[in-house]
Each structure stands twice: as C-alpha cells, then as structure tokens.
Protein backbone atom coordinates (compact mmCIF):
# COMPACT_ATOMS: atom_id res chain seq x y z
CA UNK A 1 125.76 101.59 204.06
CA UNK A 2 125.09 98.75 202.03
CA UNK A 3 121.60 98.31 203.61
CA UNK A 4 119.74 99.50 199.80
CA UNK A 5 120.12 99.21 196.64
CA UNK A 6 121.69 101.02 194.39
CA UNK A 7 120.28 103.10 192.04
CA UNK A 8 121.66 102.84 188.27
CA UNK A 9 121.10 104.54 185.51
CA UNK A 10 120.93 102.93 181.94
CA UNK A 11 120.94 104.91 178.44
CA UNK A 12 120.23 102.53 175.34
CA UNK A 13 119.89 104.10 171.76
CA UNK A 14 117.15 101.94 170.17
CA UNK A 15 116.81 101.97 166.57
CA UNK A 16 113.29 100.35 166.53
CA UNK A 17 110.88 102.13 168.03
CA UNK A 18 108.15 100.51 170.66
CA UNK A 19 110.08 97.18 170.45
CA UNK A 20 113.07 95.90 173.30
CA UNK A 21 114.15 92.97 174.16
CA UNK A 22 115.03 92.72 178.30
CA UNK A 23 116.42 89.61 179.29
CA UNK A 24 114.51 87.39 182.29
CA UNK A 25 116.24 88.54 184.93
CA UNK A 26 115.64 92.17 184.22
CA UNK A 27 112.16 91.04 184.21
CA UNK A 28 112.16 89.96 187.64
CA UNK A 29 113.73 92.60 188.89
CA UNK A 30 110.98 94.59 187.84
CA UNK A 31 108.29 92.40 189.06
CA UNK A 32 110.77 92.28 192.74
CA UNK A 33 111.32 88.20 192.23
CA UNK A 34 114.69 88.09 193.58
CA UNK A 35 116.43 85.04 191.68
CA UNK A 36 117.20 81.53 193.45
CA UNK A 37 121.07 82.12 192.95
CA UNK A 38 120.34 85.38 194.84
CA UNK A 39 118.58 84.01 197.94
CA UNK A 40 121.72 81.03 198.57
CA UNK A 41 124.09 84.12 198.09
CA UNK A 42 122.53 85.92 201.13
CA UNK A 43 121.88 83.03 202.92
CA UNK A 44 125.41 82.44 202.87
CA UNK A 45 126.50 85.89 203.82
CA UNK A 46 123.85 86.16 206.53
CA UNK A 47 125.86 83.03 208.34
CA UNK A 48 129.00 84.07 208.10
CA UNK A 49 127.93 87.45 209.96
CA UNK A 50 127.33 88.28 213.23
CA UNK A 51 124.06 87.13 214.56
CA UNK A 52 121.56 89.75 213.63
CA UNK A 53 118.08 90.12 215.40
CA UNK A 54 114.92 88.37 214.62
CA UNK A 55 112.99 91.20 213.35
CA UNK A 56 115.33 92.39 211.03
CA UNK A 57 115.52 89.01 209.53
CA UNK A 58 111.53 89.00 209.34
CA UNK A 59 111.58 92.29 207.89
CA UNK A 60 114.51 91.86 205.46
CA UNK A 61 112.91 88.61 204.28
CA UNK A 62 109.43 89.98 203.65
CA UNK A 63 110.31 93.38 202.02
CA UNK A 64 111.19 91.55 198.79
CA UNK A 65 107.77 89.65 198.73
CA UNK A 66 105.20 92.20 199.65
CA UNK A 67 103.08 94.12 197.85
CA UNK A 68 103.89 97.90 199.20
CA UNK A 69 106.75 98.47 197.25
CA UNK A 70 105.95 99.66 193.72
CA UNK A 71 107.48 97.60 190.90
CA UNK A 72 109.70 100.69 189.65
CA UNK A 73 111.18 101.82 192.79
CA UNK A 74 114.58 102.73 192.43
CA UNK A 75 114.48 102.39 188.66
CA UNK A 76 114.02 105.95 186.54
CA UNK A 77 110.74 105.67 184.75
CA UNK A 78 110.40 106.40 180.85
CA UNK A 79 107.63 108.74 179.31
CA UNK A 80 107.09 108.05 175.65
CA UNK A 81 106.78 111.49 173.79
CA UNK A 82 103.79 111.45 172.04
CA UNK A 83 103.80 109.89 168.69
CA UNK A 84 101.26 109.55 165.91
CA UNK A 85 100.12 106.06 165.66
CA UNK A 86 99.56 103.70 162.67
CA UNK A 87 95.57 104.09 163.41
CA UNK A 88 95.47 107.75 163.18
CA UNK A 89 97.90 107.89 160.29
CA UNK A 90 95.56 105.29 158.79
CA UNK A 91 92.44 107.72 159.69
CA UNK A 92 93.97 110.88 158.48
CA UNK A 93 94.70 109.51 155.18
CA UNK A 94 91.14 108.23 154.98
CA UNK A 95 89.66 111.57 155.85
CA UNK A 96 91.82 113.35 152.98
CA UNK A 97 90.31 110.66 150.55
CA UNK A 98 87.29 111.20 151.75
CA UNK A 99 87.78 115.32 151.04
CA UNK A 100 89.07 114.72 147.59
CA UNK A 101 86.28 112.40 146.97
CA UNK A 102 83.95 114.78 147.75
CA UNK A 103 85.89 117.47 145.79
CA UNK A 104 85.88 115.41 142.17
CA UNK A 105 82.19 114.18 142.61
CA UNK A 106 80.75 117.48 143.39
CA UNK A 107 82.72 119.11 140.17
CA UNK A 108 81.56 116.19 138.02
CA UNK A 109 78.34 117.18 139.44
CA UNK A 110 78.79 120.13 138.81
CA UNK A 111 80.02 119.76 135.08
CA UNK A 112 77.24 117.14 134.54
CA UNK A 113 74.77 120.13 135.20
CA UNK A 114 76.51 122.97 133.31
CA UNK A 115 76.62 119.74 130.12
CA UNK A 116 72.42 119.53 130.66
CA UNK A 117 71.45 123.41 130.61
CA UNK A 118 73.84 123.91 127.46
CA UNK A 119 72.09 119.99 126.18
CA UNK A 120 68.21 122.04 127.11
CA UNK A 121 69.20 125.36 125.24
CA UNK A 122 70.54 123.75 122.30
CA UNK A 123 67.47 121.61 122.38
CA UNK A 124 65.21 124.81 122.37
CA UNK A 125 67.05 126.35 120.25
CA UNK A 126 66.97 123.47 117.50
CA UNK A 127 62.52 123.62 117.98
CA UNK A 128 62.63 127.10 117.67
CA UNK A 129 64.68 127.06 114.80
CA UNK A 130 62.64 123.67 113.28
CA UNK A 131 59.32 125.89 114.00
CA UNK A 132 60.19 128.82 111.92
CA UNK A 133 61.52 126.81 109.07
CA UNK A 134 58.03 124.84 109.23
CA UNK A 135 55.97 128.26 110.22
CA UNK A 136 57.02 130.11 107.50
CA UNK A 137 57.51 127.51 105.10
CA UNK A 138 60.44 129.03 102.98
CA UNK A 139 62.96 125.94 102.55
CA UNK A 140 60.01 123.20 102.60
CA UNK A 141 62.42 121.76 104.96
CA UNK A 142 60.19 118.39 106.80
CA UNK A 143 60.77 119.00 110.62
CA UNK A 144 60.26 115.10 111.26
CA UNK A 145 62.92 114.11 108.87
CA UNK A 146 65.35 116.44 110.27
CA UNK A 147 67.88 114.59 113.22
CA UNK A 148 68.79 115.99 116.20
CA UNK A 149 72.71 117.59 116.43
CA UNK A 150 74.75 115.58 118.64
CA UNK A 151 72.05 112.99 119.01
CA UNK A 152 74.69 110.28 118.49
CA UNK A 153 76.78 111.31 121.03
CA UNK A 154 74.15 112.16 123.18
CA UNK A 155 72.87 108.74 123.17
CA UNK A 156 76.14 107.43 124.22
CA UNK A 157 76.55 109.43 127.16
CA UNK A 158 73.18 108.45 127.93
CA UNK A 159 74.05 104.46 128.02
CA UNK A 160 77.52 104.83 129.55
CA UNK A 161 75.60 106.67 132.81
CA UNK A 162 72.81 104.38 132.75
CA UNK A 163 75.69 101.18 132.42
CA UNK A 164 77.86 102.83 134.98
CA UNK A 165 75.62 104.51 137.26
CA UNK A 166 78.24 104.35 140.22
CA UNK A 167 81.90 104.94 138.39
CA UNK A 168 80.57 108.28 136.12
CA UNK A 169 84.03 109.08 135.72
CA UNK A 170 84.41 106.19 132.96
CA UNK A 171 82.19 108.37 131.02
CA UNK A 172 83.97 110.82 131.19
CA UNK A 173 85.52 111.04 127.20
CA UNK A 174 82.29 110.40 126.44
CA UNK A 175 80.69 113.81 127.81
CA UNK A 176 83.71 115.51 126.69
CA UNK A 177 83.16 114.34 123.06
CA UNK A 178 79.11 115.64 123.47
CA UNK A 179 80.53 118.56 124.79
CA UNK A 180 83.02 119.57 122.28
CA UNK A 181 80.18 118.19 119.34
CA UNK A 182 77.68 120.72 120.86
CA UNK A 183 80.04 123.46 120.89
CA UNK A 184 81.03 122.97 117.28
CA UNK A 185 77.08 122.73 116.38
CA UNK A 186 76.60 126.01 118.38
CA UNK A 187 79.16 127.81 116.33
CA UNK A 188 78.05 126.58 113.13
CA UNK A 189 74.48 128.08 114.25
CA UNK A 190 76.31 131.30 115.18
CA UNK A 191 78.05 131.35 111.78
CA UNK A 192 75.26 130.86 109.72
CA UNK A 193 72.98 133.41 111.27
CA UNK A 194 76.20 136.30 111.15
C-alpha cells in the first residue's frame, strides 16, 4: 500500500500528427530522473517515520537509478498505426509520372512512325506517278521542275525535331499541319484518278 506507483492513464486528442509537446518533467519521468524537489520531499517523510531498515533504504534509493527497470514501466505504450509517409507519397507520385511519361512518348512514337510510312508511300507514290508522266510522255510535264507535295511542311517538321530533339512535343502542330497537308494531297490524288 503505497509502496508503487500508480499507474495512470492519459487520453490527449492531437490535432497534429507526429508532433507533441511534453513538458521536462514528463521527460524525466520517462528517462526515471526523479526531480530534486522530489528527493527533499522523501527525505523529509523518511524522518518523520519510524526508523526503517538499512536495506530497504539501499534498495529504495537505488531502484530509481539503475538500469533494470525499463524506461516505460508503468506507463501504457503507444503503437502508431501505420501511415503513408511524405517519402513514399513523394515516390508514388514519381512512379505515376514516370508511367504517363512512358505512355505519351511511346504514342508520339508511335504517331511519329504511322506520320513516316504514310510520308514513304506518298513519296512512292509521287515517283511512280512522276515516272509515268515522263515514261509515256503525254503532258510533256518536266519531272525536275515538278515540287514535292507537302515539301514545305515537311521541311518544317524536319527542323523543329532536329532544333528540339529532346521536347518533340513542341512539334507537335507542326506534324499535325504535315499530316492534315498530306491527307488533303492524298485525296486530291484519289479525286483525280476517280
């Protein structure tokens, strides 16, 4: 009776989490430094009560400076639930860039290809075409005076890549306007052979 401590229980609502504030004697509580005010209290009670023995005075004195009693005995302990910290929030939002990187330069790959095959068959389609008129001679047209279609555009798609070779996406209008140029050319070839 009265030979422990006693056990309480504390319950604090904390609206920022991972930070509190304990004051210093809480801290030395917890690190079992008894305060200076403490010892002259007990000091005082100890000689106004009957003599006690030796060895409880040896023990009673010691217990609060040795090593064998664990800093949070007595106290309840607190286990964090498991939170996502700012480091993994940090690397899952650089792994999604990373994905949608990946995404937009493979499809501009992707378009960039599709944009060269259409850029080759209009090209062989423009020689054939060039080689007939020459072959059989009916319109007298000059093959070397004639201008490739879209060559204008062409070339400017050509400098933007070659002036941007890492940001491709700033050339973006410009493929779109050699794209939409070739597919007017093709239809006009389409038209005129109908």
């Amino acid at each position: 009776m009265g030979s422990g401590q006693s056990t309480r229980k504390l319950t604090i609502n904390n609206e920022e989490i991972g930070v509190i504030e304990i004051s210093e004697s809480v801290v030395e509580r917890l690190t079992q430094k008894v305060p200076e005010t403490n010892i002259n209290v007990a000091s005082e009670v100890r000689s106004t009560t009957l003599a006690e023995p030796s060895s409880k005075r040896t023990v009673s004195r010691q217990l609060p400076q040795s090593g064998d009693i664990p800093a949070n005995a007595g106290y309840p302990t607190y286990h964090p639930q498991l939170t996502l910290t700012a480091l993994q929030i940090q690397q899952q939002n650089e792994q999604e860039f990373r994905k949608q990187d990946n995404y937009w330069q493979q499809r501009l790959q992707k378009l960039e290809q599709k944009h060269s095959e259409i850029n080759e068959i209009i090209n062989t389609e423009y020689k054939k075409a060039a080689e007939q008129l020459y072959i059989d001679g009916k319109k007298g047209v000059n093959i070397h005076d004639t201008v490739q279609p879209c060559k204008n555009s062409s070339e400017k798609v050509f400098k933007c890549y070659q002036d941007h070779p890492k940001e491709i996406l700033k050339c973006s209008t410009l493929v779109e306007e050699f794209s939409n140029c070739v597919d007017q050319r093709r239809a006009r070839v389409i038209a005129a052979r109908c």
